[in-house]
PDB file of N, CA and C in Angstrom:
ATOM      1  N   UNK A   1       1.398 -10.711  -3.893  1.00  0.00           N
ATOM      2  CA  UNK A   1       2.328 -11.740  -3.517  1.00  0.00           C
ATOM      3  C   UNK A   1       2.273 -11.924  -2.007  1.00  0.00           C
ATOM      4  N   UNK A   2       2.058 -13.129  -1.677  1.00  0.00           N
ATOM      5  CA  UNK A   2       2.133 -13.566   0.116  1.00  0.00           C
ATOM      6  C   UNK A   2       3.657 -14.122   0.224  1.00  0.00           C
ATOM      7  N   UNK A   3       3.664 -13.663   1.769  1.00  0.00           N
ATOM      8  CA  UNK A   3       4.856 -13.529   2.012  1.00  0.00           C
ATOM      9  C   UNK A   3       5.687 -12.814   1.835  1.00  0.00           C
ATOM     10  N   UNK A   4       5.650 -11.806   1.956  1.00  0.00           N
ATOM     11  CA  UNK A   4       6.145 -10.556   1.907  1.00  0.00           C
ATOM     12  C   UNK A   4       7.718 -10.402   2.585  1.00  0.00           C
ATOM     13  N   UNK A   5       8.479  -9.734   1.705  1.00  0.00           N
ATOM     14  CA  UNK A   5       9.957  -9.348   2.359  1.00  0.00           C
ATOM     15  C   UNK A   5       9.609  -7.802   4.098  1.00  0.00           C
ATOM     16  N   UNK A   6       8.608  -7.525   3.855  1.00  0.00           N
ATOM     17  CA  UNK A   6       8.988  -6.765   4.859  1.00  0.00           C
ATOM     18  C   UNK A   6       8.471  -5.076   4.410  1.00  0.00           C
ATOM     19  N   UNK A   7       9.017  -5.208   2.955  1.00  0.00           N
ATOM     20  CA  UNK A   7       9.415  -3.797   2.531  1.00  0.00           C
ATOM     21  C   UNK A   7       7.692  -3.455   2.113  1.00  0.00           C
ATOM     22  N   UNK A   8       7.493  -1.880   2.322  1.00  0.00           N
ATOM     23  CA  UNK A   8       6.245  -1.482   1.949  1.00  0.00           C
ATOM     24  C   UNK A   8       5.757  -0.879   1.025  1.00  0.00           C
ATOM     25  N   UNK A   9       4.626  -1.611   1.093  1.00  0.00           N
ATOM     26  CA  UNK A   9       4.258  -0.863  -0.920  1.00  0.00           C
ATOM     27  C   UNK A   9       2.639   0.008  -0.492  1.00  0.00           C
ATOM     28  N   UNK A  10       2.746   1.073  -1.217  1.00  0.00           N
ATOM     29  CA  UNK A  10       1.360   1.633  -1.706  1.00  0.00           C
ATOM     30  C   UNK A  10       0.531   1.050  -1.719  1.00  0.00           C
ATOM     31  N   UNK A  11      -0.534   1.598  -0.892  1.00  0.00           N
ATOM     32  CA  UNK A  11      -1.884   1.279  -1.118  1.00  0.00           C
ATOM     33  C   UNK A  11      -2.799   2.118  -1.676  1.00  0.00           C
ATOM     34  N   UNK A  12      -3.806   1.295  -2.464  1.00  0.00           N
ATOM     35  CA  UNK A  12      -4.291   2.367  -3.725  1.00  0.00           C
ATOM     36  C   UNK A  12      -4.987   3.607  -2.359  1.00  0.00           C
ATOM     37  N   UNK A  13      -5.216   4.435  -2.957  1.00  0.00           N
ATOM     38  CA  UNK A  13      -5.338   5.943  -2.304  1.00  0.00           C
ATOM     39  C   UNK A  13      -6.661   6.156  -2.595  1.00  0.00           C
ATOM     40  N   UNK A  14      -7.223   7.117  -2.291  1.00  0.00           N
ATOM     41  CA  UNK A  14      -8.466   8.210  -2.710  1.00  0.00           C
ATOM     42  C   UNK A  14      -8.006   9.169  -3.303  1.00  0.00           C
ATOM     43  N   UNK A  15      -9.051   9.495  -4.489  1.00  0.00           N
ATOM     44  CA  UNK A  15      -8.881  10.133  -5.495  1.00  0.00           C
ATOM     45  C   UNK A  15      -8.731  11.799  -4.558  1.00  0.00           C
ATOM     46  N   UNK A  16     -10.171  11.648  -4.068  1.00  0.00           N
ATOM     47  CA  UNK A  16     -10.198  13.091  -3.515  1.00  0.00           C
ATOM     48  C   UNK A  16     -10.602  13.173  -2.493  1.00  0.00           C
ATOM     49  N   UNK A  17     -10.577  14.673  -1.284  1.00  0.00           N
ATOM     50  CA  UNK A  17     -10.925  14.470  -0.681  1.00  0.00           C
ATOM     51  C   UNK A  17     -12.235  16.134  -0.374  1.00  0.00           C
ATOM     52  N   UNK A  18     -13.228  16.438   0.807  1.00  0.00           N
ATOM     53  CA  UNK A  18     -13.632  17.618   0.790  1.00  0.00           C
ATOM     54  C   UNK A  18     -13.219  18.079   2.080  1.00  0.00           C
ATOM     55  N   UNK A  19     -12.577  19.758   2.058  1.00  0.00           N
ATOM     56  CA  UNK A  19     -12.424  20.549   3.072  1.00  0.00           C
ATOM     57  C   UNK A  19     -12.775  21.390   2.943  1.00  0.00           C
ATOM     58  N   UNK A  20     -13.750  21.632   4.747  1.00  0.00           N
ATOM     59  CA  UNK A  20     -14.612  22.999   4.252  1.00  0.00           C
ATOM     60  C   UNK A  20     -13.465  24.007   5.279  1.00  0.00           C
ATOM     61  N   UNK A  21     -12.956  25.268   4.680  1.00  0.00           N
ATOM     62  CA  UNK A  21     -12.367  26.271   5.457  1.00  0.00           C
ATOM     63  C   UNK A  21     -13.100  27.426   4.998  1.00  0.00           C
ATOM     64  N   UNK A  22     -13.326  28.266   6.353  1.00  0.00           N
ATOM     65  CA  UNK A  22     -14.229  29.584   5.852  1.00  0.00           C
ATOM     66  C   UNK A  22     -15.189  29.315   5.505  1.00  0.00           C
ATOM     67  N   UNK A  23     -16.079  28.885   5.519  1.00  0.00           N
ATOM     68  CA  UNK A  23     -16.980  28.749   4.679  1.00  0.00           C
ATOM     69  C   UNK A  23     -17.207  27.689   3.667  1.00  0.00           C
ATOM     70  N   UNK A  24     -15.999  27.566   2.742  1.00  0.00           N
ATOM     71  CA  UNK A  24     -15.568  27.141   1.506  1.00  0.00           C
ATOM     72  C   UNK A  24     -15.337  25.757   1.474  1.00  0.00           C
ATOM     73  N   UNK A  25     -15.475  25.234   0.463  1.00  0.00           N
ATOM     74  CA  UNK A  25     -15.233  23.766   0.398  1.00  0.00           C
ATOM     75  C   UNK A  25     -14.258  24.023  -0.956  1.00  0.00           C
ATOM     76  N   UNK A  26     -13.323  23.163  -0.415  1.00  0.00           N
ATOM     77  CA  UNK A  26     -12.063  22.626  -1.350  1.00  0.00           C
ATOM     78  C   UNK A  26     -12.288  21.457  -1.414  1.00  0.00           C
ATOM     79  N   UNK A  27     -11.968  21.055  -2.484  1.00  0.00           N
ATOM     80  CA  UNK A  27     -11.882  19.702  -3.261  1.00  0.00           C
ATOM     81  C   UNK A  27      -9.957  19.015  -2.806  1.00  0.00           C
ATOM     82  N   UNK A  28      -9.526  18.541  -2.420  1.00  0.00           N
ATOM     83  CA  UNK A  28      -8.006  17.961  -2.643  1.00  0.00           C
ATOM     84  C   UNK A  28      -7.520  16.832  -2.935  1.00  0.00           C
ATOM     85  N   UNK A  29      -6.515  17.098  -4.336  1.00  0.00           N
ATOM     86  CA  UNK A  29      -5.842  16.175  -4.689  1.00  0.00           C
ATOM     87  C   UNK A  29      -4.614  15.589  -4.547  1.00  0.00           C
ATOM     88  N   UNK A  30      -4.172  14.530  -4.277  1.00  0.00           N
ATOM     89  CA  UNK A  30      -2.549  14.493  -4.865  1.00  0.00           C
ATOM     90  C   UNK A  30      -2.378  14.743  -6.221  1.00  0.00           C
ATOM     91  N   UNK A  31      -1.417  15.707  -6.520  1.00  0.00           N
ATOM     92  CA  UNK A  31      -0.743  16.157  -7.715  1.00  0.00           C
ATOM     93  C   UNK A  31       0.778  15.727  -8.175  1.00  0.00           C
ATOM     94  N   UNK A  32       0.823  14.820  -6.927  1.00  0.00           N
ATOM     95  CA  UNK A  32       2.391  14.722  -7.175  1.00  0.00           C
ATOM     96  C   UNK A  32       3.054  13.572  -5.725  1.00  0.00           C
ATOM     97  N   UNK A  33       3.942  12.987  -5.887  1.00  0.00           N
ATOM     98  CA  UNK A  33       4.412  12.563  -4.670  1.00  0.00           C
ATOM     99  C   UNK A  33       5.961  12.043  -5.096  1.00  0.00           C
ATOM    100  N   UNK A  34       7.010  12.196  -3.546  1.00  0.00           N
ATOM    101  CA  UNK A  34       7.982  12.284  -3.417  1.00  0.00           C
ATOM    102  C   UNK A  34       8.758  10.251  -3.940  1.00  0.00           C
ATOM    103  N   UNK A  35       9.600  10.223  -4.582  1.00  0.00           N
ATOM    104  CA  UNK A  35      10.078   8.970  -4.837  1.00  0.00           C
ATOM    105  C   UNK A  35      11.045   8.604  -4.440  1.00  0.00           C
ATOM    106  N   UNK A  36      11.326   8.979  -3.571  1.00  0.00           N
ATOM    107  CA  UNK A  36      12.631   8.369  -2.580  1.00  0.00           C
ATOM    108  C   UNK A  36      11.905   7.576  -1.444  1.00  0.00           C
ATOM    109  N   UNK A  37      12.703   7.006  -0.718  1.00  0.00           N
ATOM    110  CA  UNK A  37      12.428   5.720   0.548  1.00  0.00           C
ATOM    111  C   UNK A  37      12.409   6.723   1.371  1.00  0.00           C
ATOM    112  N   UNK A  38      13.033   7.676   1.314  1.00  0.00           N
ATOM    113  CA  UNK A  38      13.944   8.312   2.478  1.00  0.00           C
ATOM    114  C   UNK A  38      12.730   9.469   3.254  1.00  0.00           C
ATOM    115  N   UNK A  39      12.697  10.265   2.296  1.00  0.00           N
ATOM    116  CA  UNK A  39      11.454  11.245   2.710  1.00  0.00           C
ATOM    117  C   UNK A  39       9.731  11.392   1.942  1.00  0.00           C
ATOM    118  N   UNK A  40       8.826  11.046   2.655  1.00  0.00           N
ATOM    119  CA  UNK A  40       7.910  10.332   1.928  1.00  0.00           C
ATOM    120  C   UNK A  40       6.882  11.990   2.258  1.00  0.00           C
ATOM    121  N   UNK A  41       7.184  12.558   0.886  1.00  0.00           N
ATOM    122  CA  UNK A  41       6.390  13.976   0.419  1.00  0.00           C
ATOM    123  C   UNK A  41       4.621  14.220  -0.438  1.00  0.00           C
ATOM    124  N   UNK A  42       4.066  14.712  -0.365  1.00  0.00           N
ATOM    125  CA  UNK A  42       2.723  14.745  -0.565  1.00  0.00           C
ATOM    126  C   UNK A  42       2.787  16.333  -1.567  1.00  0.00           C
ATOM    127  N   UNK A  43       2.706  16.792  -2.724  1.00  0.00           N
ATOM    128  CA  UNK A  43       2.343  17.360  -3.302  1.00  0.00           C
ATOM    129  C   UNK A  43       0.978  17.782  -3.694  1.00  0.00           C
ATOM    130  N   UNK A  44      -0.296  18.891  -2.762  1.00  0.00           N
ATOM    131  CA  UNK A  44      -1.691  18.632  -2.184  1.00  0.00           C
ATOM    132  C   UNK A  44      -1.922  19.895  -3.626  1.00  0.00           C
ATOM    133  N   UNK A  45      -3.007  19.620  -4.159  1.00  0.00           N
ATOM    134  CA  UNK A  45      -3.729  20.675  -5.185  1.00  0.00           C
ATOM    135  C   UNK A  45      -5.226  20.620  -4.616  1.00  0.00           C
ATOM    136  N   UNK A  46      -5.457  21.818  -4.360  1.00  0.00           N
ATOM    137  CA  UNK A  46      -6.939  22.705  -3.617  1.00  0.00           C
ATOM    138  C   UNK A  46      -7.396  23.349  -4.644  1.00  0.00           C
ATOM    139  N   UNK A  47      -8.948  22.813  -4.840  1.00  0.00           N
ATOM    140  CA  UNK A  47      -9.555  23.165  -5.705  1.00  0.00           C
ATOM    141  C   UNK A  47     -10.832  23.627  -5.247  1.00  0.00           C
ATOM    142  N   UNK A  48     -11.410  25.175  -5.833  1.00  0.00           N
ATOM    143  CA  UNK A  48     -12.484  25.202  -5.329  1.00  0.00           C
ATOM    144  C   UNK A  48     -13.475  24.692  -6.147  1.00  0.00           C
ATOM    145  N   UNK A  49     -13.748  24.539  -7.501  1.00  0.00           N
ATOM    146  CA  UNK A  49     -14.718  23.698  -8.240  1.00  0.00           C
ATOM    147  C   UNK A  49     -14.218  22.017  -7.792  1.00  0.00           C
ATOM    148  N   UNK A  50     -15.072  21.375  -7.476  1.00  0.00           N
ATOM    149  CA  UNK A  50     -14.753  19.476  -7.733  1.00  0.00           C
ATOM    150  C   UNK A  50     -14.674  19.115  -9.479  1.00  0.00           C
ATOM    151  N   UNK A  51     -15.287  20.068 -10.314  1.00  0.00           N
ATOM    152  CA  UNK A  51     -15.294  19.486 -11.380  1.00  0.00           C
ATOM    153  C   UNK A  51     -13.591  20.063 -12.167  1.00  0.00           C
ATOM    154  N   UNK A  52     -13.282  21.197 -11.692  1.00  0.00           N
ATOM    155  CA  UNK A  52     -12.301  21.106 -12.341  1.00  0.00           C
ATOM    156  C   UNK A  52     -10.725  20.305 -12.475  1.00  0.00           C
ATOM    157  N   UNK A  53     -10.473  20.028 -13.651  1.00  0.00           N
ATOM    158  CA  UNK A  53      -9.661  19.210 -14.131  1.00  0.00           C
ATOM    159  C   UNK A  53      -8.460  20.185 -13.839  1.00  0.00           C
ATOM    160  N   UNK A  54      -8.266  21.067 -14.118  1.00  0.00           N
ATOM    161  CA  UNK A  54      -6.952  22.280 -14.634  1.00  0.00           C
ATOM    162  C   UNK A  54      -6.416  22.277 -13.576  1.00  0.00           C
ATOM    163  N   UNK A  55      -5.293  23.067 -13.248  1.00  0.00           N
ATOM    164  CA  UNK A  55      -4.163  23.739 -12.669  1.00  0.00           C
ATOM    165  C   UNK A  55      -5.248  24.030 -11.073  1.00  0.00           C
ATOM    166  N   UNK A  56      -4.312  23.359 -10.083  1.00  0.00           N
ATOM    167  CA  UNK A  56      -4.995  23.470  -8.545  1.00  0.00           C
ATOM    168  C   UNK A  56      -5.172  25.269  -8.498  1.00  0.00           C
ATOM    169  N   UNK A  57      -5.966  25.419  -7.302  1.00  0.00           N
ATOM    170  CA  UNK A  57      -6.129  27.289  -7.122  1.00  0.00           C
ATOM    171  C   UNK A  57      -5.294  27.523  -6.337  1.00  0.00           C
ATOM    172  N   UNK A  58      -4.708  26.731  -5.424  1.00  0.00           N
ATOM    173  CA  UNK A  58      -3.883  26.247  -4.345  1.00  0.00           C
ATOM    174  C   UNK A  58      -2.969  24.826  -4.403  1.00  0.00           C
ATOM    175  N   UNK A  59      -1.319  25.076  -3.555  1.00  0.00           N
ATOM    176  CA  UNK A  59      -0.941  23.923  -3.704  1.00  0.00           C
ATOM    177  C   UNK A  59       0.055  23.966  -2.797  1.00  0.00           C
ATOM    178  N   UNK A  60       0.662  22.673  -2.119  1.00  0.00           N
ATOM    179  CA  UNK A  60       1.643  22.804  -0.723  1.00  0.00           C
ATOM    180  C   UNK A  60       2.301  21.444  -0.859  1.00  0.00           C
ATOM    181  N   UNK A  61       3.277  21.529  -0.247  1.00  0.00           N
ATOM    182  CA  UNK A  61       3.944  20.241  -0.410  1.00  0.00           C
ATOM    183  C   UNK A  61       3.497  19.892   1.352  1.00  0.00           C
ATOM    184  N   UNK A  62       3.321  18.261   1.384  1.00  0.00           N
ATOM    185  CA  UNK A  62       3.320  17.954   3.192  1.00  0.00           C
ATOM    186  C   UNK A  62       3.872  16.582   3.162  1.00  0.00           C
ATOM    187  N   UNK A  63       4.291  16.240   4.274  1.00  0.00           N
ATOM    188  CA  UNK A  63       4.848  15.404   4.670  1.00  0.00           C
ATOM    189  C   UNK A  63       3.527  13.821   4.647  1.00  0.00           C
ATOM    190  N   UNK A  64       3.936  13.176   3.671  1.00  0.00           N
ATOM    191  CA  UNK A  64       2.948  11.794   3.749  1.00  0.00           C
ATOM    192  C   UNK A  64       3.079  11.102   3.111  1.00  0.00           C
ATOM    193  N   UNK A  65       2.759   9.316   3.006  1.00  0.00           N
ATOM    194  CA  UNK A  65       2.491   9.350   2.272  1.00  0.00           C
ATOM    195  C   UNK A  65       1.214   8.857   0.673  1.00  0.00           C
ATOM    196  N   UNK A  66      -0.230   8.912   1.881  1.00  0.00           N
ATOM    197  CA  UNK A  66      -1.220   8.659   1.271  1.00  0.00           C
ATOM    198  C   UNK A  66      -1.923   9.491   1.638  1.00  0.00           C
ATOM    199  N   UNK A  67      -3.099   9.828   0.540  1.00  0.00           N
ATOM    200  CA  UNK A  67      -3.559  11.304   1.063  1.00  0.00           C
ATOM    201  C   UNK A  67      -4.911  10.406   2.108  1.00  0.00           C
ATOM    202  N   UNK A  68      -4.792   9.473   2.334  1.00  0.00           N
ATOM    203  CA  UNK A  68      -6.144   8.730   3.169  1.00  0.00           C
ATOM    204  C   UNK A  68      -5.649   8.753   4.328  1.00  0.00           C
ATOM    205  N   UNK A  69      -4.098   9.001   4.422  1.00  0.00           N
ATOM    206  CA  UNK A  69      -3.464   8.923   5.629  1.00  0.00           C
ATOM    207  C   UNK A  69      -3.861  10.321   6.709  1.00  0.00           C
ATOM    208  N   UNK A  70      -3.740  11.366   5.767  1.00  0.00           N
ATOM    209  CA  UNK A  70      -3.919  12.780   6.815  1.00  0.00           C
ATOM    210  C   UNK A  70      -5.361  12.684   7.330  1.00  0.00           C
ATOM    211  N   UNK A  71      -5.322  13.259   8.641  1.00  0.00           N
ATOM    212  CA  UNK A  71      -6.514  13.773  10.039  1.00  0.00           C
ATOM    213  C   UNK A  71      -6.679  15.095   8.980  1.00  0.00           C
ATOM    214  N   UNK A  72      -7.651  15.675   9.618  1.00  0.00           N
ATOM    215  CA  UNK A  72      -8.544  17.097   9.368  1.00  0.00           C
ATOM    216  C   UNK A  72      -7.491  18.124   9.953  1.00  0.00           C
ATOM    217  N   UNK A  73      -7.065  17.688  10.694  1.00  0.00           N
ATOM    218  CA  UNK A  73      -6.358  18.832  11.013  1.00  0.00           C
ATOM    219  C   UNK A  73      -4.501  18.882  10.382  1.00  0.00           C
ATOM    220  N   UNK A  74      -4.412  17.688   9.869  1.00  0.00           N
ATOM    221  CA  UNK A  74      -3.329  17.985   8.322  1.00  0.00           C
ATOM    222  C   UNK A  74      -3.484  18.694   7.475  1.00  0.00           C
ATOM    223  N   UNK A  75      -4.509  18.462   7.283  1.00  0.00           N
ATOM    224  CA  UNK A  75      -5.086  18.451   5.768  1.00  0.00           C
ATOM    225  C   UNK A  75      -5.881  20.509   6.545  1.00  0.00           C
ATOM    226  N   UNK A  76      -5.856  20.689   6.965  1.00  0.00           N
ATOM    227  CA  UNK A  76      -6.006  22.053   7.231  1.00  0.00           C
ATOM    228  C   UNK A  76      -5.102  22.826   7.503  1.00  0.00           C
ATOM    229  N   UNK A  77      -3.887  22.402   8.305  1.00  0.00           N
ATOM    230  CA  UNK A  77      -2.546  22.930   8.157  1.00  0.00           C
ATOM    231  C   UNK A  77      -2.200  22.618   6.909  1.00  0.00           C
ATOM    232  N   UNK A  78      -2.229  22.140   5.766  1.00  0.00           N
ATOM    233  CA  UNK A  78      -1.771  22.203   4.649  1.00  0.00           C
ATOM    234  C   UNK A  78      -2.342  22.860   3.805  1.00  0.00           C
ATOM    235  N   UNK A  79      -3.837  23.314   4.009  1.00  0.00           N
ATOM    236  CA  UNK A  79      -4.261  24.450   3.439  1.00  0.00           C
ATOM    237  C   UNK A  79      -3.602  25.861   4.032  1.00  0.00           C
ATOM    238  N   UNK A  80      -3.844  26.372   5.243  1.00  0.00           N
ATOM    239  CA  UNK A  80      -3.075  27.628   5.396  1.00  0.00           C
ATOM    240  C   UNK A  80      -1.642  27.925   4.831  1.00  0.00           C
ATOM    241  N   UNK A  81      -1.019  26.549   4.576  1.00  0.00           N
ATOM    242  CA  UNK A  81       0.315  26.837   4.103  1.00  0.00           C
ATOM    243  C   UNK A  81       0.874  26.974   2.716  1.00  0.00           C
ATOM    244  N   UNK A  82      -0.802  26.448   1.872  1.00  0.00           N
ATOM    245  CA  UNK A  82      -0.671  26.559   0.395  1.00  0.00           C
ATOM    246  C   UNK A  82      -0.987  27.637   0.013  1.00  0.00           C
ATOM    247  N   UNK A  83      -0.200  27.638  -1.323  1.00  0.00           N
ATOM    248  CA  UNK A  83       0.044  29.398  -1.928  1.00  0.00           C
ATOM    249  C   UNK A  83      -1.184  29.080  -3.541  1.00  0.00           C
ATOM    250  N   UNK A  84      -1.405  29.878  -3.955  1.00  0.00           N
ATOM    251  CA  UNK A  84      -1.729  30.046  -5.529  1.00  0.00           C
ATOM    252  C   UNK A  84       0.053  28.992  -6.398  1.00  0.00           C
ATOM    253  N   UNK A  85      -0.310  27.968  -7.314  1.00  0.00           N
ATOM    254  CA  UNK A  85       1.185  27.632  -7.929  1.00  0.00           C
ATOM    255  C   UNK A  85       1.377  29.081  -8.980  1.00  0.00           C
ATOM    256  N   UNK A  86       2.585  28.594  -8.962  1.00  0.00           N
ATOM    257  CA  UNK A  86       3.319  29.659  -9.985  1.00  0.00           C
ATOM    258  C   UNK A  86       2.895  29.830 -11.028  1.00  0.00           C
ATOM    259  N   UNK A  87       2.485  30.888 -12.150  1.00  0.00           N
ATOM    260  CA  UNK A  87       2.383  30.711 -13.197  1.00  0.00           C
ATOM    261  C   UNK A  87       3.501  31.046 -14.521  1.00  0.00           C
ATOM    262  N   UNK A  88       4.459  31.757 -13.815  1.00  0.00           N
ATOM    263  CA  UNK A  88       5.520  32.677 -14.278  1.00  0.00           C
ATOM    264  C   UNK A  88       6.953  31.674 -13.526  1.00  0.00           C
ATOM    265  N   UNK A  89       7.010  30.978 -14.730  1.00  0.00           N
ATOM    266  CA  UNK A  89       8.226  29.978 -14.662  1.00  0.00           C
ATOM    267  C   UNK A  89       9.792  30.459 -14.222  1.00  0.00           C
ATOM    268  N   UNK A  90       9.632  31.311 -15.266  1.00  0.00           N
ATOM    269  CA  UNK A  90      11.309  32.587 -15.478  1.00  0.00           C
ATOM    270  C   UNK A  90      11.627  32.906 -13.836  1.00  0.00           C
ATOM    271  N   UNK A  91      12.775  32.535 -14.071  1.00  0.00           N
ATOM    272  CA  UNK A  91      13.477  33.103 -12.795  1.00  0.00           C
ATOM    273  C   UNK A  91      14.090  34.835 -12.605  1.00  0.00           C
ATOM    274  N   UNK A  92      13.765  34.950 -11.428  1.00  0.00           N
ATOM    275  CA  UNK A  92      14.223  36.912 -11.757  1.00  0.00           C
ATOM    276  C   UNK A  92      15.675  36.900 -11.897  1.00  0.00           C
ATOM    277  N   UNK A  93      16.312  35.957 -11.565  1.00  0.00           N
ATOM    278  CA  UNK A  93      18.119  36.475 -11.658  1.00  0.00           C
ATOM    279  C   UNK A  93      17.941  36.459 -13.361  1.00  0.00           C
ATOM    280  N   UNK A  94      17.665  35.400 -14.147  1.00  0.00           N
ATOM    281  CA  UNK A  94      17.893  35.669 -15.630  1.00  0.00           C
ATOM    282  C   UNK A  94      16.721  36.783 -16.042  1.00  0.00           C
ATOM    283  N   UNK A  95      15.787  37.408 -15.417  1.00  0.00           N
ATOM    284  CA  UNK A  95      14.608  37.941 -16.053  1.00  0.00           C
ATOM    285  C   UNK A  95      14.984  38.864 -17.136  1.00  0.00           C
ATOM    286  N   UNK A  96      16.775  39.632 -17.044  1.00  0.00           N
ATOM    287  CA  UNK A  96      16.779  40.890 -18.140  1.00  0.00           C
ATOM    288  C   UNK A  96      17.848  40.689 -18.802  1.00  0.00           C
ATOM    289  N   UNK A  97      17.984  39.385 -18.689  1.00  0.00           N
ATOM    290  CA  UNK A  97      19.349  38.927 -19.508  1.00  0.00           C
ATOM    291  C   UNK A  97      18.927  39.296 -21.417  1.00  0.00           C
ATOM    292  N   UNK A  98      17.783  39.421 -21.565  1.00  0.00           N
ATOM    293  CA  UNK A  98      17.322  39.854 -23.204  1.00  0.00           C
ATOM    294  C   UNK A  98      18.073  40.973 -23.219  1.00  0.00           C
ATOM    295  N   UNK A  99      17.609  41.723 -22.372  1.00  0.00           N
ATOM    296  CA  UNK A  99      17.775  43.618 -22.516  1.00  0.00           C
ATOM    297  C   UNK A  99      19.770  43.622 -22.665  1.00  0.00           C
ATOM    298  N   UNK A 100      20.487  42.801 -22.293  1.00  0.00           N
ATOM    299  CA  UNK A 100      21.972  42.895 -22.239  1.00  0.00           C
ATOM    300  C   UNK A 100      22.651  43.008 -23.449  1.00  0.00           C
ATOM    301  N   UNK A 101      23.628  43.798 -23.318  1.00  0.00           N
ATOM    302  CA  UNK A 101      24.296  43.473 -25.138  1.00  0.00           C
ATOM    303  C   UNK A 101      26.226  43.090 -24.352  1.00  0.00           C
ATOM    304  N   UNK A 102      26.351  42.925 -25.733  1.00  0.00           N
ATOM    305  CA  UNK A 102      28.261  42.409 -25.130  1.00  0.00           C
ATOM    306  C   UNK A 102      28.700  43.790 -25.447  1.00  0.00           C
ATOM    307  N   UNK A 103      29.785  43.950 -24.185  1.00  0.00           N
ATOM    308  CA  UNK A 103      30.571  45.192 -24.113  1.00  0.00           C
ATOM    309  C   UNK A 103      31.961  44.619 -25.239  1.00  0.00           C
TER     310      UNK A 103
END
């Protein structure tokens, strides 16, 4: 649509991108992104195969919001800051609530 109100829309993105750290080349995806106006979040999945489809090896949330948008040196501070994701959902405050009986 021409003529535009002002307000900004997405532009299609890149699928992926390559970072070599150490040695290593990571593959990175967006896995996710923030849907508010307000704070515009980047959910990054680091992969060391390109072919794999599955669960990132690595993953970080960063501030963006197209992954075409981050410099090399984002996108490398967002690797040091990504962890392995969780695989173990359960939270430890409920973890032994099984083992409990009623007094």
């Amino acid at each position: 649509m021409k003529g535009g109100t002002g307000a900004s829309r997405l532009e299609p993105d890149l699928e992926e991108v390559t970072l070599q750290v150490d040695d290593k080349e990571w593959t990175v995806r967006v896995i996710g992104r923030s849907q508010t106006h307000t704070a515009a979040l980047l959910m990054l999945g680091f992969w060391m195969s390109p072919e794999d489809a599955g669960a990132p090896d690595r993953e970080t949330l960063i501030a963006g919001r197209v992954l075409s948008e981050l410099n090399l040196d984002q996108l490398q501070s967002a690797y040091k800051q990504s962890k392995p994701p969780r695989t173990d959902q359960s939270r430890d405050f409920f973890s032994d609530i099984g083992n409990r009986g009623r007094n």
